[in-house]
N, C-alpha and C. Protein backbone atom coordinates (compact mmCIF):
# COMPACT_ATOMS: atom_id res chain seq x y z
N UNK A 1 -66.50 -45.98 -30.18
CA UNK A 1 -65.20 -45.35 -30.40
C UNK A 1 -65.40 -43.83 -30.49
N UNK A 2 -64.76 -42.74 -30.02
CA UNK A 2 -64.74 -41.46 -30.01
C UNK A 2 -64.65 -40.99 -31.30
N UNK A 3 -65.34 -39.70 -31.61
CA UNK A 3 -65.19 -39.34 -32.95
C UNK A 3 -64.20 -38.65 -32.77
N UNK A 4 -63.21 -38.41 -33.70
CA UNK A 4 -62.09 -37.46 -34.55
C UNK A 4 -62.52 -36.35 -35.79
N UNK A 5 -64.29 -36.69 -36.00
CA UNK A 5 -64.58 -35.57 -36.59
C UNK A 5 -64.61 -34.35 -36.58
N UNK A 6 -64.26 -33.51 -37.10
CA UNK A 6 -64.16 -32.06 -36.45
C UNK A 6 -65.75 -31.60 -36.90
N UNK A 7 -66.92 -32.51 -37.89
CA UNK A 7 -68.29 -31.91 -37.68
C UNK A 7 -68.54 -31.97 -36.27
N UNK A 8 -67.85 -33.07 -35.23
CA UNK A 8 -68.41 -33.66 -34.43
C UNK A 8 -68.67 -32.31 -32.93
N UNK A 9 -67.57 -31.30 -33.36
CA UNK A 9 -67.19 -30.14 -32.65
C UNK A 9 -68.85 -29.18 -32.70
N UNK A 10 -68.97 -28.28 -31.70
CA UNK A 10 -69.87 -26.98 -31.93
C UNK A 10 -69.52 -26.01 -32.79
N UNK A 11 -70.24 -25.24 -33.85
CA UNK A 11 -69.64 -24.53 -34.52
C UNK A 11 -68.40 -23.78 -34.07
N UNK A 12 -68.80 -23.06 -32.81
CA UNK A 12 -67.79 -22.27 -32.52
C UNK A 12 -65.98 -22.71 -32.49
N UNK A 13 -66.25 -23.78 -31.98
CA UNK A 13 -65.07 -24.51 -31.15
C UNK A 13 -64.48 -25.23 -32.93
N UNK A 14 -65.67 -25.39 -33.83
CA UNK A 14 -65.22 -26.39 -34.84
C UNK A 14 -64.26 -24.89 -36.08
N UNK A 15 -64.70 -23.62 -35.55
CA UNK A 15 -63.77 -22.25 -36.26
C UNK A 15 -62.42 -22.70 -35.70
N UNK A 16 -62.41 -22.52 -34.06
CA UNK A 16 -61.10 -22.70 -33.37
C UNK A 16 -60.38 -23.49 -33.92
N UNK A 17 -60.82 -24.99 -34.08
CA UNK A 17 -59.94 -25.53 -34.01
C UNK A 17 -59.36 -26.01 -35.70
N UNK A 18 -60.30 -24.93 -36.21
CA UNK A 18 -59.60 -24.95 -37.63
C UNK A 18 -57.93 -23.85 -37.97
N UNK A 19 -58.70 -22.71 -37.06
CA UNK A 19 -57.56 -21.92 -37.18
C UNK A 19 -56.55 -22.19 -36.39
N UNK A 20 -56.77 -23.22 -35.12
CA UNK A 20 -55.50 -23.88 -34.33
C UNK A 20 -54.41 -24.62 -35.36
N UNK A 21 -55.34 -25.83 -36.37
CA UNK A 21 -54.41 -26.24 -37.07
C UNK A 21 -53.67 -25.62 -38.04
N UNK A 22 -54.09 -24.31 -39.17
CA UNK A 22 -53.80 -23.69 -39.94
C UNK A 22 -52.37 -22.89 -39.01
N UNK A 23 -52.34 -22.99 -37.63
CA UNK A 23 -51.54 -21.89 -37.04
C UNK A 23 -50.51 -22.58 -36.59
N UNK A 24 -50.62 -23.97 -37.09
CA UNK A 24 -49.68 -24.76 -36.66
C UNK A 24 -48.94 -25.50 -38.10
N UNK A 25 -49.94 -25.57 -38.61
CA UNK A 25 -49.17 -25.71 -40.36
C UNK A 25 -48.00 -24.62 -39.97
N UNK A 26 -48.62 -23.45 -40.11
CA UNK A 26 -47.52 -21.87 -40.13
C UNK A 26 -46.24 -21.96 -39.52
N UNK A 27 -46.46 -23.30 -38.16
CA UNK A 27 -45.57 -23.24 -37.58
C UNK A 27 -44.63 -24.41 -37.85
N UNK A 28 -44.81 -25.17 -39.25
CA UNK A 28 -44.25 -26.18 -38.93
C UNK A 28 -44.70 -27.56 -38.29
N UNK A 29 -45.62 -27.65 -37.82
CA UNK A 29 -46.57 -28.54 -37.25
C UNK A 29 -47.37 -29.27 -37.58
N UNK A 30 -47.77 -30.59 -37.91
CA UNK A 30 -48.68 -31.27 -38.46
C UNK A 30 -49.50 -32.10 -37.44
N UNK A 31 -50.43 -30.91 -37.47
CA UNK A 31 -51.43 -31.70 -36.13
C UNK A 31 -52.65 -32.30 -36.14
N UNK A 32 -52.59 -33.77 -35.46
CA UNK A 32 -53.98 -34.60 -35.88
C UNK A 32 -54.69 -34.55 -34.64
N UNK A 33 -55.87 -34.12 -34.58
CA UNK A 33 -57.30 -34.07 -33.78
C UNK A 33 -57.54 -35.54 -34.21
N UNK A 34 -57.25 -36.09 -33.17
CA UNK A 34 -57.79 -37.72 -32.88
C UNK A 34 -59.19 -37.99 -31.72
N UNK A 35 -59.63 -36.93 -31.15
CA UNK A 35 -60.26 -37.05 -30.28
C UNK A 35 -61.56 -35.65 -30.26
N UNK A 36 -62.59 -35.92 -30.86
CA UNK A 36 -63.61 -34.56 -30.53
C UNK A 36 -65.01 -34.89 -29.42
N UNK A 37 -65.71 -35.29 -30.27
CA UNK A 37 -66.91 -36.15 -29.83
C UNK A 37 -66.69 -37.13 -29.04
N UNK A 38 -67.04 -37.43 -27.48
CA UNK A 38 -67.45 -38.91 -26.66
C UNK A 38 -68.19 -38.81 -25.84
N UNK A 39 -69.25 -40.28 -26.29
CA UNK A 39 -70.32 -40.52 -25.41
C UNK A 39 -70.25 -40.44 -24.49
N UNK A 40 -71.51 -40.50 -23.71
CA UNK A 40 -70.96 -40.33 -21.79
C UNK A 40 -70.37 -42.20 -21.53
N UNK A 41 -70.66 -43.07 -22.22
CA UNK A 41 -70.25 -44.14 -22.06
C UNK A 41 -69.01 -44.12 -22.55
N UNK A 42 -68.45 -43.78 -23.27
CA UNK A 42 -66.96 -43.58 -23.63
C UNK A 42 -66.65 -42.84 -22.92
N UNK A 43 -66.64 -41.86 -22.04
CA UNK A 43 -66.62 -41.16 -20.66
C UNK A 43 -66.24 -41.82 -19.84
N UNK A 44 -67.12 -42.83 -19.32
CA UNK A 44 -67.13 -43.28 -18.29
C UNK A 44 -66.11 -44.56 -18.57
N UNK A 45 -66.17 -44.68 -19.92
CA UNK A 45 -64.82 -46.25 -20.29
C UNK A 45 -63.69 -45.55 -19.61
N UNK A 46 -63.16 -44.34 -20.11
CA UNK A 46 -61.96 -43.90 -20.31
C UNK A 46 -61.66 -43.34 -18.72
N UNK A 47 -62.69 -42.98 -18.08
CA UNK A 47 -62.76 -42.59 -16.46
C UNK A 47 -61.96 -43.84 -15.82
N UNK A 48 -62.48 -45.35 -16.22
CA UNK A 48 -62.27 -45.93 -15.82
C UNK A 48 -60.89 -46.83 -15.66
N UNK A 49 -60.10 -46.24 -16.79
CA UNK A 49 -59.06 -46.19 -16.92
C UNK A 49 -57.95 -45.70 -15.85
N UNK A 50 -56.69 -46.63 -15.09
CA UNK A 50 -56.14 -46.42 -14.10
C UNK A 50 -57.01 -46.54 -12.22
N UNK A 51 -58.81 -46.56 -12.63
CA UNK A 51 -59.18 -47.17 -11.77
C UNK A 51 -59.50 -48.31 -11.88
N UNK A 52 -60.76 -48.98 -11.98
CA UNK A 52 -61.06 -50.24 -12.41
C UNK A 52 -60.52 -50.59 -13.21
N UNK A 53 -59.77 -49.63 -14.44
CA UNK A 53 -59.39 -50.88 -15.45
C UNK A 53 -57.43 -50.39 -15.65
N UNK A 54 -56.93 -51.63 -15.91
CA UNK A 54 -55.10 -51.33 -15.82
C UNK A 54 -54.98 -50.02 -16.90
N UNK A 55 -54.12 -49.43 -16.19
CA UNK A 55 -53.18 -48.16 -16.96
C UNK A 55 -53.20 -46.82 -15.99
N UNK A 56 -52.70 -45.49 -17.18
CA UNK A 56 -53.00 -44.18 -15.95
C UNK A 56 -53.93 -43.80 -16.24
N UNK A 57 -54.44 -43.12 -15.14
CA UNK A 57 -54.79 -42.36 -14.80
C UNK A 57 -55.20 -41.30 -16.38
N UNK A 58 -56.16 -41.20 -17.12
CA UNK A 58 -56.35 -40.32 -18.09
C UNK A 58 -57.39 -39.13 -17.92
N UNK A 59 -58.26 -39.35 -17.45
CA UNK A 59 -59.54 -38.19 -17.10
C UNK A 59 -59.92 -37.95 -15.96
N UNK A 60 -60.31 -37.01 -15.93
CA UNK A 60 -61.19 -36.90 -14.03
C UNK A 60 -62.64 -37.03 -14.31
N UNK A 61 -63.46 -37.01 -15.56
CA UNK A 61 -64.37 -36.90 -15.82
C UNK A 61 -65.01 -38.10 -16.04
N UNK A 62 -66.34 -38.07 -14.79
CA UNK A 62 -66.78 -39.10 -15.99
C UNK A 62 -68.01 -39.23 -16.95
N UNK A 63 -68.80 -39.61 -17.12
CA UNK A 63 -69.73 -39.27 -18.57
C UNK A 63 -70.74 -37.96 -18.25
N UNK A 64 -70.46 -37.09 -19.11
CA UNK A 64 -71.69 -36.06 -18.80
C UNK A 64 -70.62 -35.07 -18.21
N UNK A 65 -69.82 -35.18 -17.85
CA UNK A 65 -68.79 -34.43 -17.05
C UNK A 65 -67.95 -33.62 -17.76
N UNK A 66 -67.81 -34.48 -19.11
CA UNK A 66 -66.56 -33.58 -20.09
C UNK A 66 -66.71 -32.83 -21.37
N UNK A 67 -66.21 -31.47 -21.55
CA UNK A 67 -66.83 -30.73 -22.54
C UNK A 67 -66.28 -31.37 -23.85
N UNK A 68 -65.76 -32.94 -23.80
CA UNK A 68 -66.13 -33.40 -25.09
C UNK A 68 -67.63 -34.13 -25.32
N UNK A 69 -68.51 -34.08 -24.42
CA UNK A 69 -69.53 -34.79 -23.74
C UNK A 69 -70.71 -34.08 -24.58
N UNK A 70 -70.19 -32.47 -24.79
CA UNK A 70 -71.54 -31.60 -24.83
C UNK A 70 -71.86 -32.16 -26.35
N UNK A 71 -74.06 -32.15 -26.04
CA UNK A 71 -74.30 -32.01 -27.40
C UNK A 71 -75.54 -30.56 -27.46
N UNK A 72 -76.24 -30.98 -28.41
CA UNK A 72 -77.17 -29.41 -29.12
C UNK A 72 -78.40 -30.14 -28.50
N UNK A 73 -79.08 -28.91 -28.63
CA UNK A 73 -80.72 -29.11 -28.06
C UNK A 73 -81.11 -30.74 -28.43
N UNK A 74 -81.11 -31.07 -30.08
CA UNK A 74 -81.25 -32.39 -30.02
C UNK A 74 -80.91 -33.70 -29.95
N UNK A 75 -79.86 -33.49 -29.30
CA UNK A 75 -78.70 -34.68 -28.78
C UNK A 75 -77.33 -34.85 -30.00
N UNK A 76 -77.13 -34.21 -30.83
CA UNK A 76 -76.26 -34.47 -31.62
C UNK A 76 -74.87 -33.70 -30.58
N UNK A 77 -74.31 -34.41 -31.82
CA UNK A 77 -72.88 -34.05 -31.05
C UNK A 77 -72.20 -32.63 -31.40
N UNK A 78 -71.96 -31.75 -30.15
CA UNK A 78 -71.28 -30.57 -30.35
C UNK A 78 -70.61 -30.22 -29.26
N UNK A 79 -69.71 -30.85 -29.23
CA UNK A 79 -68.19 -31.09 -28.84
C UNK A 79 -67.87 -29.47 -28.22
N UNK A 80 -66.90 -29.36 -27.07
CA UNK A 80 -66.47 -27.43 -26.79
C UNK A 80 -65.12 -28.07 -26.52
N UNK A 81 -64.51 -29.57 -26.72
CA UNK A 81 -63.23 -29.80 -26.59
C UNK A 81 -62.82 -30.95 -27.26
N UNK A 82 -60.94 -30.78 -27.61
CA UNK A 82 -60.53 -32.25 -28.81
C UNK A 82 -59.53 -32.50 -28.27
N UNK A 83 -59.09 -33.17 -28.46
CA UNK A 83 -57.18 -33.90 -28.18
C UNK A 83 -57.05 -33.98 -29.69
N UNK A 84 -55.44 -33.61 -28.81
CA UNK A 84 -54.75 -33.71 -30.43
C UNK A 84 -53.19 -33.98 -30.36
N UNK A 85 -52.49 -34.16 -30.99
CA UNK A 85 -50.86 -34.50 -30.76
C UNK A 85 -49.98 -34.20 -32.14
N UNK A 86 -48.97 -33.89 -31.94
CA UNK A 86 -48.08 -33.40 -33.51
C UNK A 86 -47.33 -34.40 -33.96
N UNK A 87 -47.64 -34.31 -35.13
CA UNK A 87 -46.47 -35.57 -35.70
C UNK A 87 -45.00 -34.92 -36.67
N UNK A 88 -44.92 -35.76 -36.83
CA UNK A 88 -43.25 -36.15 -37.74
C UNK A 88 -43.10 -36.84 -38.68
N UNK A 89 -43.63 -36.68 -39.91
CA UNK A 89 -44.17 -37.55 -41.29
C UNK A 89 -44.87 -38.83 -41.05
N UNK A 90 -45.91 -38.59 -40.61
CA UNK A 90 -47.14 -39.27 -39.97
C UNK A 90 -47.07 -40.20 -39.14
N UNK A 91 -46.12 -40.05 -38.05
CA UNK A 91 -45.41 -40.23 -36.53
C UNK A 91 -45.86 -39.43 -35.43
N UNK A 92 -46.93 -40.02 -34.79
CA UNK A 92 -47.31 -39.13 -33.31
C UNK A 92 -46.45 -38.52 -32.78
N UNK A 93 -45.80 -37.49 -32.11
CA UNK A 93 -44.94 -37.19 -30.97
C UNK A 93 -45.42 -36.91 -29.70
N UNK A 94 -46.18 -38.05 -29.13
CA UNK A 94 -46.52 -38.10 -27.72
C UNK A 94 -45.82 -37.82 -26.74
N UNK A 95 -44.53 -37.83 -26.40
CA UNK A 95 -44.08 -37.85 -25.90
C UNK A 95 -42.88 -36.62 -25.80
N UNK A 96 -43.25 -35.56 -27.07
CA UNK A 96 -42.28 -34.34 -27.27
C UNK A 96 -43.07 -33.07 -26.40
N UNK A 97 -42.54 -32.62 -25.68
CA UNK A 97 -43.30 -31.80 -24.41
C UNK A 97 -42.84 -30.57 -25.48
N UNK A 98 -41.82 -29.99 -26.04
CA UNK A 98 -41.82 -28.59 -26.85
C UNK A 98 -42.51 -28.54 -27.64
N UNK A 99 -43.03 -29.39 -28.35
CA UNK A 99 -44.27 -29.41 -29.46
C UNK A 99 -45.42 -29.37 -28.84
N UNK A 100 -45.50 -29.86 -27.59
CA UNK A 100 -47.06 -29.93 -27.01
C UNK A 100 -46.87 -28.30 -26.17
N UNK A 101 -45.59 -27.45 -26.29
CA UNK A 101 -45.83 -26.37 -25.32
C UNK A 101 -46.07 -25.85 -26.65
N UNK A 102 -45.01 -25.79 -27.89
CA UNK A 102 -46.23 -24.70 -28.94
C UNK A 102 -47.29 -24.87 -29.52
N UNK A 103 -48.06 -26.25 -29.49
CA UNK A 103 -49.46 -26.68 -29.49
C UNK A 103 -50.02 -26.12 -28.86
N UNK A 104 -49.98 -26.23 -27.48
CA UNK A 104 -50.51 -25.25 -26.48
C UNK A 104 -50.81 -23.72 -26.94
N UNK A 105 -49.45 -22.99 -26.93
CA UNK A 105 -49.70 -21.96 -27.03
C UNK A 105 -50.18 -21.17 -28.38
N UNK A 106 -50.09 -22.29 -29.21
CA UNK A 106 -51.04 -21.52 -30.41
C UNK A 106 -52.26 -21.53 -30.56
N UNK A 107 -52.79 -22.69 -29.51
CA UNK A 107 -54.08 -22.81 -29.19
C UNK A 107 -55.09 -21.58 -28.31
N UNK A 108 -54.26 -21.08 -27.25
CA UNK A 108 -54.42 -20.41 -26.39
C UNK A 108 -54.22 -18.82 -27.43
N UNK A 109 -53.45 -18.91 -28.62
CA UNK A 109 -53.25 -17.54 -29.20
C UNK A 109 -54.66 -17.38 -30.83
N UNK A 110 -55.29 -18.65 -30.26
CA UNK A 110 -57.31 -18.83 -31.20
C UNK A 110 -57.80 -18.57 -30.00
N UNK A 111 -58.19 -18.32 -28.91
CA UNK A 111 -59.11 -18.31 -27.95
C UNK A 111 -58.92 -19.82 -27.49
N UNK A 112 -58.47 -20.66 -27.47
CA UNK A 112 -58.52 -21.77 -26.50
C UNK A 112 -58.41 -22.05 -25.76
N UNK A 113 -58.60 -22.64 -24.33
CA UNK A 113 -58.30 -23.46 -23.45
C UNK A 113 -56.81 -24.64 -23.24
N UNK A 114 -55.90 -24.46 -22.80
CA UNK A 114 -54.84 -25.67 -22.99
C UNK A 114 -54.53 -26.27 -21.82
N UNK A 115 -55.13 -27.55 -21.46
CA UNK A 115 -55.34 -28.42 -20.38
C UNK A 115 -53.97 -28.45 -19.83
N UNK A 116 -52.49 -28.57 -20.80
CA UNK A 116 -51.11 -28.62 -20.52
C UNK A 116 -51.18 -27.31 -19.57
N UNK A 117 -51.71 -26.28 -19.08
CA UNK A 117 -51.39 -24.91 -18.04
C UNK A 117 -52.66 -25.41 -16.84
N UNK A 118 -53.05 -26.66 -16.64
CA UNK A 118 -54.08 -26.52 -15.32
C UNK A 118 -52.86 -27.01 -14.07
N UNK A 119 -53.85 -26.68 -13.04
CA UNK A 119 -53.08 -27.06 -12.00
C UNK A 119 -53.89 -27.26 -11.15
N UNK A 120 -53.99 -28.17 -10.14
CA UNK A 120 -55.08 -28.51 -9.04
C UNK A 120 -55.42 -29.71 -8.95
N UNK A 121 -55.15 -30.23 -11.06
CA UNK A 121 -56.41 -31.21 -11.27
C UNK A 121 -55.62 -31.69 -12.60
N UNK A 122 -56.10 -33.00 -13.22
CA UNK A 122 -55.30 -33.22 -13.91
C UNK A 122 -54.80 -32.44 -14.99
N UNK A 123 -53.81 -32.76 -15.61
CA UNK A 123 -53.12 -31.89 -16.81
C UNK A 123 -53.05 -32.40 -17.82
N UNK A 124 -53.78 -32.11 -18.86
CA UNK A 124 -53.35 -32.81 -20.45
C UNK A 124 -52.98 -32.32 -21.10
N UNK A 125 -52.12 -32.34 -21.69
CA UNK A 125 -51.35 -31.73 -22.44
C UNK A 125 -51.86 -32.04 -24.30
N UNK A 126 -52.77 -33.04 -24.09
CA UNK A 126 -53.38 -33.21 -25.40
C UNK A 126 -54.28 -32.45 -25.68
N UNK A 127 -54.83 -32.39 -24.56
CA UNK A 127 -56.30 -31.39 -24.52
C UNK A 127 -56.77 -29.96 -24.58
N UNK A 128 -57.62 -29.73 -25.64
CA UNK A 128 -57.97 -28.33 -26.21
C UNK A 128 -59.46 -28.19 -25.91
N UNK A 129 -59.93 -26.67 -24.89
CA UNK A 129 -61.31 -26.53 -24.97
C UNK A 129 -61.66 -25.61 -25.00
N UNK A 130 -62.97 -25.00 -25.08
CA UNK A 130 -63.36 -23.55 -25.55
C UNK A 130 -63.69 -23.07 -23.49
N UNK A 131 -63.54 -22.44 -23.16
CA UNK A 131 -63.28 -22.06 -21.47
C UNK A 131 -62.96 -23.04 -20.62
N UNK A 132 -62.83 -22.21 -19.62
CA UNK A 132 -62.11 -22.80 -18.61
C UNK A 132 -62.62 -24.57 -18.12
């Protein structure tokens, strides 16, 4: 199962995404990082998703591929990306695109990455990473 730890993050990315959430408290926002750390086998599960296995389409990546993938010189986990989604008195809002555009952009106003502005290639709108 993917970690949701935020140790699970690289230091750097684990500052970001502290001051992402603090910037979203500010805003009214209660945002849960459900997603930091995954194996390249949880990679490759979730790759497999909308191909071999029923549903959409979720990643282009598959294990080793995704900067939730990265670890440190000695294999531990240090994460450069998380998913995350806002809730509503501890109610996901998956499906609220204005909360995921000021998620986005408060992310992008810590130094982040916000998968919701790619184009070419898939778009997540859950997804937060430290570059491009």
């Amino acid at each position: 199962m993917p970690s949701r730890d935020l140790n699970d993050l690289r230091a750097d990315v684990h500052d970001l995404a502290l001051k992402h959430q603090a910037a979203c408290t500010a805003a009214g926002i209660d945002l849960l990082i459900y997603c930091t750390y995954r194996s390249n086998a949880e990679q490759d599960a979730a790759y497999a998703v909308g191909r071999t296995l029923p549903g959409k389409i979720i990643t282009n990546q598959r294990g080793g591929g995704s900067k939730h993938n990265n670890t440190d010189a000695e294999g531990n986990p240090a994460a450069l990306a998380y998913d995350c989604v806002g809730q509503i008195h501890g109610k996901a809002m998956w499906a609220d695109d204005a909360m995921y555009l000021k998620i986005g952009q408060l992310a992008e106003g810590v130094g982040l990455t916000w998968a919701g502005r790619w184009t070419g290639k898939l778009r997540e709108k859950c997804h937060m990473q430290l570059g491009a």
